[in-house]
PDB file of N, CA and C in Angstrom:
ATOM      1  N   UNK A   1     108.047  73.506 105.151  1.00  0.00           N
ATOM      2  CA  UNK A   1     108.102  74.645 104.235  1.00  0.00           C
ATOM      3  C   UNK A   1     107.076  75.693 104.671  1.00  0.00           C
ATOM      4  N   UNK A   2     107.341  77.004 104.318  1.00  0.00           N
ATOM      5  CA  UNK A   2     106.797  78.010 105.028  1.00  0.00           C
ATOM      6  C   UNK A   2     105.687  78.729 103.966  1.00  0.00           C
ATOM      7  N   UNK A   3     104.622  79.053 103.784  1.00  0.00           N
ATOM      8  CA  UNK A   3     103.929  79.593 102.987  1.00  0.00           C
ATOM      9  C   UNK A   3     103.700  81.300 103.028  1.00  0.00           C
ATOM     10  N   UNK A   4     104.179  81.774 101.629  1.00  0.00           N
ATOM     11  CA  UNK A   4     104.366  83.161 102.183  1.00  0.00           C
ATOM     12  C   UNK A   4     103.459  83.787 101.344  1.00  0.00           C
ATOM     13  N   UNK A   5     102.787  85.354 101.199  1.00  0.00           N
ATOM     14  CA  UNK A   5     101.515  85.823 100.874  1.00  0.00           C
ATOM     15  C   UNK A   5     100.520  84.848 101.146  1.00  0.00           C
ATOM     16  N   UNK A   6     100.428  84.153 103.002  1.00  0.00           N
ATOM     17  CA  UNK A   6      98.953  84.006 103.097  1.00  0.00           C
ATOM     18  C   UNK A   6      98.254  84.900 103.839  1.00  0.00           C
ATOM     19  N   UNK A   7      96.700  84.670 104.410  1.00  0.00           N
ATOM     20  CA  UNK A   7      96.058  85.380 105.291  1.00  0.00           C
ATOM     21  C   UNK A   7      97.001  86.273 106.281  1.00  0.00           C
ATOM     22  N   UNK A   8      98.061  85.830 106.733  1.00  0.00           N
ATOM     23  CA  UNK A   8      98.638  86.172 107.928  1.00  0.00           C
ATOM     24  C   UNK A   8      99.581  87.251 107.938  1.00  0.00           C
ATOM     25  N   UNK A   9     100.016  87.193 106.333  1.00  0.00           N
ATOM     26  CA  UNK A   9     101.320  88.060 105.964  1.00  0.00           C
ATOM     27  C   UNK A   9     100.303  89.106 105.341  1.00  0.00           C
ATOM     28  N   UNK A  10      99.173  88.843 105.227  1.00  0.00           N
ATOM     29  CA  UNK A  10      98.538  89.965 104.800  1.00  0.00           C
ATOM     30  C   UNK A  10      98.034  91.399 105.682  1.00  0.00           C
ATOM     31  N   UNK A  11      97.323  90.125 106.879  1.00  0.00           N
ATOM     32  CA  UNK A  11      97.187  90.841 107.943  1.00  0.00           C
ATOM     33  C   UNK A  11      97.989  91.696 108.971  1.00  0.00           C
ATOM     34  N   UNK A  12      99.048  90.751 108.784  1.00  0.00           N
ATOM     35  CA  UNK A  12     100.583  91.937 109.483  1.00  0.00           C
ATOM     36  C   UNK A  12     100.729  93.325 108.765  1.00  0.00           C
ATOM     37  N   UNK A  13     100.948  93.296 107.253  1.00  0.00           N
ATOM     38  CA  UNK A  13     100.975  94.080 106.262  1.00  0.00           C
ATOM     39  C   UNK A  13      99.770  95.355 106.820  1.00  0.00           C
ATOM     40  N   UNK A  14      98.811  94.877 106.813  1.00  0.00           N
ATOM     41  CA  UNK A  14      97.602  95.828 106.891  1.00  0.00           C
ATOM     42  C   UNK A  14      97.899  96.404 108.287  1.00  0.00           C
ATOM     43  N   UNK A  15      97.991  95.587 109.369  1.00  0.00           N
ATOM     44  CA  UNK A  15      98.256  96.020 110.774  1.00  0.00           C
ATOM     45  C   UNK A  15      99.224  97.175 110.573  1.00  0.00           C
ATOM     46  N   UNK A  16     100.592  96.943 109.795  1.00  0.00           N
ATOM     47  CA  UNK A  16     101.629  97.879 110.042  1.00  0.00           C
ATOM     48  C   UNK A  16     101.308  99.029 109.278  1.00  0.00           C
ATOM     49  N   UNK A  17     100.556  98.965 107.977  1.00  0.00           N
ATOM     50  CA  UNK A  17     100.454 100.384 107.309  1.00  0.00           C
ATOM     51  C   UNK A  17      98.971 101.329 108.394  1.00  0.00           C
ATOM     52  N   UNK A  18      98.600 100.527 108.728  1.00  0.00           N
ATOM     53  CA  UNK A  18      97.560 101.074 109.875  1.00  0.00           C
ATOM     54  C   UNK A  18      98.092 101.858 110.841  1.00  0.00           C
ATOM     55  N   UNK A  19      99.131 101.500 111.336  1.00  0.00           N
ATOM     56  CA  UNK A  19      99.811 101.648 112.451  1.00  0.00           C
ATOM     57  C   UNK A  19     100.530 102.932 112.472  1.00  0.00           C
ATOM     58  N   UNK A  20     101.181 102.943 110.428  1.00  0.00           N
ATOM     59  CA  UNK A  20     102.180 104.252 109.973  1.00  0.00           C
ATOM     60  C   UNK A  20     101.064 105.223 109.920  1.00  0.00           C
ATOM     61  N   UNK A  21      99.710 104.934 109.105  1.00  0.00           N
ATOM     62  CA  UNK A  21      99.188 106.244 108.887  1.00  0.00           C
ATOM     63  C   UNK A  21      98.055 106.437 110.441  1.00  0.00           C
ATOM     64  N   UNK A  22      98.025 105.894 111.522  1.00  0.00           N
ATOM     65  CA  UNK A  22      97.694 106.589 112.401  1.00  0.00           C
ATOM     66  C   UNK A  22      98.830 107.333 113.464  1.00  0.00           C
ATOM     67  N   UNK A  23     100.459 106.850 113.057  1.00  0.00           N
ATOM     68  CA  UNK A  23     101.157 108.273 113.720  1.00  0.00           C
ATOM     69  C   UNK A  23     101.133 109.100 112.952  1.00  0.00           C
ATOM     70  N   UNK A  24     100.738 109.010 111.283  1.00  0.00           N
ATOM     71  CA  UNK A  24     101.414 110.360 110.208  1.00  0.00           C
ATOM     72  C   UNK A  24      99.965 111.250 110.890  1.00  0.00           C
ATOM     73  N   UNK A  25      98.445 110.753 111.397  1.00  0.00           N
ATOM     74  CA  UNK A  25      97.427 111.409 111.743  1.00  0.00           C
ATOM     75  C   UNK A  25      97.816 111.952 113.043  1.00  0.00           C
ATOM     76  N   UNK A  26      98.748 111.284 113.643  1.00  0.00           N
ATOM     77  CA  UNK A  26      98.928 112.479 114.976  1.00  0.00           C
ATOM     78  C   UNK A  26     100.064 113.147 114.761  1.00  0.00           C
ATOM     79  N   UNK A  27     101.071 112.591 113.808  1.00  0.00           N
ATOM     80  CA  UNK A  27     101.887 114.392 113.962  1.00  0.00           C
ATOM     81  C   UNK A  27     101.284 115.341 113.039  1.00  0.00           C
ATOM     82  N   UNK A  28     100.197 114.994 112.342  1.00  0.00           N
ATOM     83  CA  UNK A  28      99.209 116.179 111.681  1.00  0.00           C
ATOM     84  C   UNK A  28      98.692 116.776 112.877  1.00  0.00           C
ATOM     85  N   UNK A  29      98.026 115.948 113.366  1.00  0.00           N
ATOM     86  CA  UNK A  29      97.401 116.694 114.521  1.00  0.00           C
ATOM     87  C   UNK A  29      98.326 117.725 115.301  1.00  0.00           C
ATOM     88  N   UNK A  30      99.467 117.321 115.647  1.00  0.00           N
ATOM     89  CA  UNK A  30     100.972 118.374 116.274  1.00  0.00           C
ATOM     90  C   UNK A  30     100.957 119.556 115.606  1.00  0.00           C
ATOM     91  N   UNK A  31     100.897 119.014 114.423  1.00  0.00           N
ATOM     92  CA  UNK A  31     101.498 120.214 113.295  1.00  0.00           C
ATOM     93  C   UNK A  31     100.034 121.073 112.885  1.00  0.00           C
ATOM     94  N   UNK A  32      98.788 120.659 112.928  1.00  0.00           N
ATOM     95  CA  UNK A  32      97.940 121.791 113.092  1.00  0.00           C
ATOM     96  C   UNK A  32      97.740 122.760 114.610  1.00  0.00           C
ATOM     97  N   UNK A  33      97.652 121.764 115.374  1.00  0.00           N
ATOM     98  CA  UNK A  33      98.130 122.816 116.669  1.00  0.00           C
ATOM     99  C   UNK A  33      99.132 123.488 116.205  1.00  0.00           C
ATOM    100  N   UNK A  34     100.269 123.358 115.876  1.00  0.00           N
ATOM    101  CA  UNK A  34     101.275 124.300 115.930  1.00  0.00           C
ATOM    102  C   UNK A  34     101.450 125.838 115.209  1.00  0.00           C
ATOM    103  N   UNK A  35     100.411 125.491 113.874  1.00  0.00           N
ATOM    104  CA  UNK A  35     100.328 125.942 113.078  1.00  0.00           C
ATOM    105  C   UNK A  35      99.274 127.296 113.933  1.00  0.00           C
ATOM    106  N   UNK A  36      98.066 126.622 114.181  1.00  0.00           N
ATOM    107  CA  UNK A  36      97.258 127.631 114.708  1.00  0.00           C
ATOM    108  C   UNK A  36      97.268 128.459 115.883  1.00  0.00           C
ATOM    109  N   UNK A  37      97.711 127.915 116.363  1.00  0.00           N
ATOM    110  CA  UNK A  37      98.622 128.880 117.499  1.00  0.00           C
ATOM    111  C   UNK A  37     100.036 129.904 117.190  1.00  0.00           C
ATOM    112  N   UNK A  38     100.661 129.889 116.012  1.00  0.00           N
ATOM    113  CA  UNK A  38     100.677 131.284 115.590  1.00  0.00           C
ATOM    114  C   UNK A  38     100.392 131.986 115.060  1.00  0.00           C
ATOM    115  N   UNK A  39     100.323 133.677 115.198  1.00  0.00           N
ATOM    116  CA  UNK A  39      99.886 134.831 115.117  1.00  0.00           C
ATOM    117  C   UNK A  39      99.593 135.266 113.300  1.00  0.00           C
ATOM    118  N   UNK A  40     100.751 134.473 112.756  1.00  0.00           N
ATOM    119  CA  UNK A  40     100.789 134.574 111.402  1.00  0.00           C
ATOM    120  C   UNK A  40     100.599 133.117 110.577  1.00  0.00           C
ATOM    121  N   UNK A  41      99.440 132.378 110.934  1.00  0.00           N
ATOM    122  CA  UNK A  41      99.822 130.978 110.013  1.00  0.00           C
ATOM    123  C   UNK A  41      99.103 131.142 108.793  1.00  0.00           C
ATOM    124  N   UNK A  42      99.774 130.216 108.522  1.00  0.00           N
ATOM    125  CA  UNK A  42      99.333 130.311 106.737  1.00  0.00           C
ATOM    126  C   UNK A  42      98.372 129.532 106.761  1.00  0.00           C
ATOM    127  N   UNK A  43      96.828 129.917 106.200  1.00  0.00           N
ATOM    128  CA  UNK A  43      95.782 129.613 106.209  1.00  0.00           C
ATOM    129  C   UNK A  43      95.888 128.224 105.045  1.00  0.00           C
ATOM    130  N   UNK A  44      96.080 128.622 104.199  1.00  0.00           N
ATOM    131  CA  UNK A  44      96.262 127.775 102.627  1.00  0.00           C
ATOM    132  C   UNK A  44      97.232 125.806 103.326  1.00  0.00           C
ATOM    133  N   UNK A  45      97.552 126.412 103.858  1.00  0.00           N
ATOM    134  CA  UNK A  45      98.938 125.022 104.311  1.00  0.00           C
ATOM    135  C   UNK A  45      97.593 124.265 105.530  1.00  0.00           C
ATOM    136  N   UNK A  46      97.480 125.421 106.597  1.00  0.00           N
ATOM    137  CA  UNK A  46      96.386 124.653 107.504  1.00  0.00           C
ATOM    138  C   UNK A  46      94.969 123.752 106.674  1.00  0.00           C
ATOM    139  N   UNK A  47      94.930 124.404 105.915  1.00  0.00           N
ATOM    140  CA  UNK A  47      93.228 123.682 105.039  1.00  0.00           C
ATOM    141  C   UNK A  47      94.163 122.440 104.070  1.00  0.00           C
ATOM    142  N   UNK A  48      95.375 122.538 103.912  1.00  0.00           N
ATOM    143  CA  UNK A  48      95.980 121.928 103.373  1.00  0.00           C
ATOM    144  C   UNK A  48      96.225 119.933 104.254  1.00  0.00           C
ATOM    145  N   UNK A  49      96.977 120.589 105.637  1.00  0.00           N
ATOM    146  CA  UNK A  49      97.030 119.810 106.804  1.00  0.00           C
ATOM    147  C   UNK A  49      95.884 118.852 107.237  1.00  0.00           C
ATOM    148  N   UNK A  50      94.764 119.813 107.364  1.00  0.00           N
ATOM    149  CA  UNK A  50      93.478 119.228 107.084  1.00  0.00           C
ATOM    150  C   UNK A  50      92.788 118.413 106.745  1.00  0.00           C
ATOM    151  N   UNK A  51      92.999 118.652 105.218  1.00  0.00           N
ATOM    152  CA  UNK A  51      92.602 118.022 104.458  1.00  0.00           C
ATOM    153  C   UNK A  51      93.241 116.527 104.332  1.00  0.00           C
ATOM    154  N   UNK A  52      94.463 116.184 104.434  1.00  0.00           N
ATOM    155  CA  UNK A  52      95.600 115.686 104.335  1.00  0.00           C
ATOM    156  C   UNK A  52      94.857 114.107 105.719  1.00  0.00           C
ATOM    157  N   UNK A  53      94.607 115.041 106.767  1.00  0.00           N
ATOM    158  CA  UNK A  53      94.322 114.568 107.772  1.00  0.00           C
ATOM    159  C   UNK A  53      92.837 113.642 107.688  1.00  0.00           C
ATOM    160  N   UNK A  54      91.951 114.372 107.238  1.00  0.00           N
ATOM    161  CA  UNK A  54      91.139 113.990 106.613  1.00  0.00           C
ATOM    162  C   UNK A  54      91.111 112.834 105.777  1.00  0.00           C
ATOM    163  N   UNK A  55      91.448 112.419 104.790  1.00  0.00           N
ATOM    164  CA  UNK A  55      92.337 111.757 103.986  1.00  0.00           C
ATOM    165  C   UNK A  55      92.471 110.490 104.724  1.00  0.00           C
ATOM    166  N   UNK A  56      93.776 110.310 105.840  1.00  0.00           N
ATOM    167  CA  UNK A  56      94.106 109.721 106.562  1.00  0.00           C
ATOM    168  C   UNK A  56      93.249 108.889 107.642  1.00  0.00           C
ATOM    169  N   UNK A  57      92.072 109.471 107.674  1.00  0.00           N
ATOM    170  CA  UNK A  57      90.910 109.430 108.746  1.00  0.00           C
ATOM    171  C   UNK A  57      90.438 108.093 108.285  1.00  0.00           C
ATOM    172  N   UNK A  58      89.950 108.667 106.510  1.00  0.00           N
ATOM    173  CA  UNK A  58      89.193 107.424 105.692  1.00  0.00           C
ATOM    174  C   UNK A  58      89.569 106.296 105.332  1.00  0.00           C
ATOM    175  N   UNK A  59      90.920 106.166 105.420  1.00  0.00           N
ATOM    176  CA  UNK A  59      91.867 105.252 104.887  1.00  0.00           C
ATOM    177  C   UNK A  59      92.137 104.092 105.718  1.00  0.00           C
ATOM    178  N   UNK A  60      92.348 105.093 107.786  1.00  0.00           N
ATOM    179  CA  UNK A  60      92.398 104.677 108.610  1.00  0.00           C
ATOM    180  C   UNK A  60      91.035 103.726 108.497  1.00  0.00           C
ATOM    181  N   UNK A  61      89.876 103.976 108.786  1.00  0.00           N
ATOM    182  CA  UNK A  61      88.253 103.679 108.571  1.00  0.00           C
ATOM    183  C   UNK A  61      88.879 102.209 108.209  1.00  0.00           C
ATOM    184  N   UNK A  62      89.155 102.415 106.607  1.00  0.00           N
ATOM    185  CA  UNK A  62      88.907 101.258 105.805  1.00  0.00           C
ATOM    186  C   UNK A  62      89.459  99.655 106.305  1.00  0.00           C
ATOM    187  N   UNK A  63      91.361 100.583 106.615  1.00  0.00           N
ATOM    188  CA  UNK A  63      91.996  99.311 106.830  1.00  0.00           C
ATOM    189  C   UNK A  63      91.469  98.969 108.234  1.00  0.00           C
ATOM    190  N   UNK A  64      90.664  99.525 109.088  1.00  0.00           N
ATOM    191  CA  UNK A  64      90.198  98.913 110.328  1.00  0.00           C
ATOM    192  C   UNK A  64      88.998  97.947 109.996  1.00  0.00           C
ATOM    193  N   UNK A  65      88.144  98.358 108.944  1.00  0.00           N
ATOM    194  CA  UNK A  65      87.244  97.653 108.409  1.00  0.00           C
ATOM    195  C   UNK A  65      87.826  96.479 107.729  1.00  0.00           C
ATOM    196  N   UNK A  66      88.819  96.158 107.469  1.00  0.00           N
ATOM    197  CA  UNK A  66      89.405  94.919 106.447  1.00  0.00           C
ATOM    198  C   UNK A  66      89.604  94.348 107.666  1.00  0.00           C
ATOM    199  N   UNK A  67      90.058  94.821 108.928  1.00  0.00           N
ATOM    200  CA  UNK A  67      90.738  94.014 109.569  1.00  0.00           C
ATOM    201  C   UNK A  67      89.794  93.087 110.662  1.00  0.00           C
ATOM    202  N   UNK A  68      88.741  94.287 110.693  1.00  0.00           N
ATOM    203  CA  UNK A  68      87.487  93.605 111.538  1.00  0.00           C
ATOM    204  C   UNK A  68      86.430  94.289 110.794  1.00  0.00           C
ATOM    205  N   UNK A  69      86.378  92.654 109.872  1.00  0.00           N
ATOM    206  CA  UNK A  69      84.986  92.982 109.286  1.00  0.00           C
ATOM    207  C   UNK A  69      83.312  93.121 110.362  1.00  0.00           C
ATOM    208  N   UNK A  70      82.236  93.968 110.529  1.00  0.00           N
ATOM    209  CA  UNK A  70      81.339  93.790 111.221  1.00  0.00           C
ATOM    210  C   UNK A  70      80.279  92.121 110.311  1.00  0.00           C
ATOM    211  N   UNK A  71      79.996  91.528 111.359  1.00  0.00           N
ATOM    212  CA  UNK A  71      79.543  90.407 110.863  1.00  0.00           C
ATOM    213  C   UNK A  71      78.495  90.051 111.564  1.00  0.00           C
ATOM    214  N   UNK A  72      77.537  90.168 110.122  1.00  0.00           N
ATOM    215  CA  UNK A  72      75.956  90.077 110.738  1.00  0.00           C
ATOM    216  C   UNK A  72      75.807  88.765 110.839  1.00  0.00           C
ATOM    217  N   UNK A  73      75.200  88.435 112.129  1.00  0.00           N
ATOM    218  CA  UNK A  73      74.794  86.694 112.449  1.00  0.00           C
ATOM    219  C   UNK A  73      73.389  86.803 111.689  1.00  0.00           C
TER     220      UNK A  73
END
């Protein structure tokens, strides 16, 4: 018999949402290049992108921290 919600199904779980929000952080990254490189961008949406990205940064942080905790000997 197979045991399901243990350590392992957790850790996959965490691996894969890790995985989604560090491509959603690089097509932010696409999409602020894209943004700032034209002549007319909308300032409000870029601080928006940003921010967004930002966001994503900390989140990223965390679930890397769950996944490798630092461990003081």
């Amino acid at each position: 018999m197979v045991a399901f919600g243990g350590p392992r199904d957790e850790e996959r779980a965490l691996r894969r949402e890790l995985e989604r929000l560090r491509q959603e952080h690089r097509d932010l990254d696409s999409a602020i290049d894209a943004l700032e490189t034209m002549s007319t961008s909308d300032k409000l949406q870029l601080q928006r992108l940003k921010k967004r990205k930002l966001i994503l940064r900390d989140r990223i942080i965390d679930l890397e921290d769950q996944l490798n905790p630092d461990i003081i000997a």
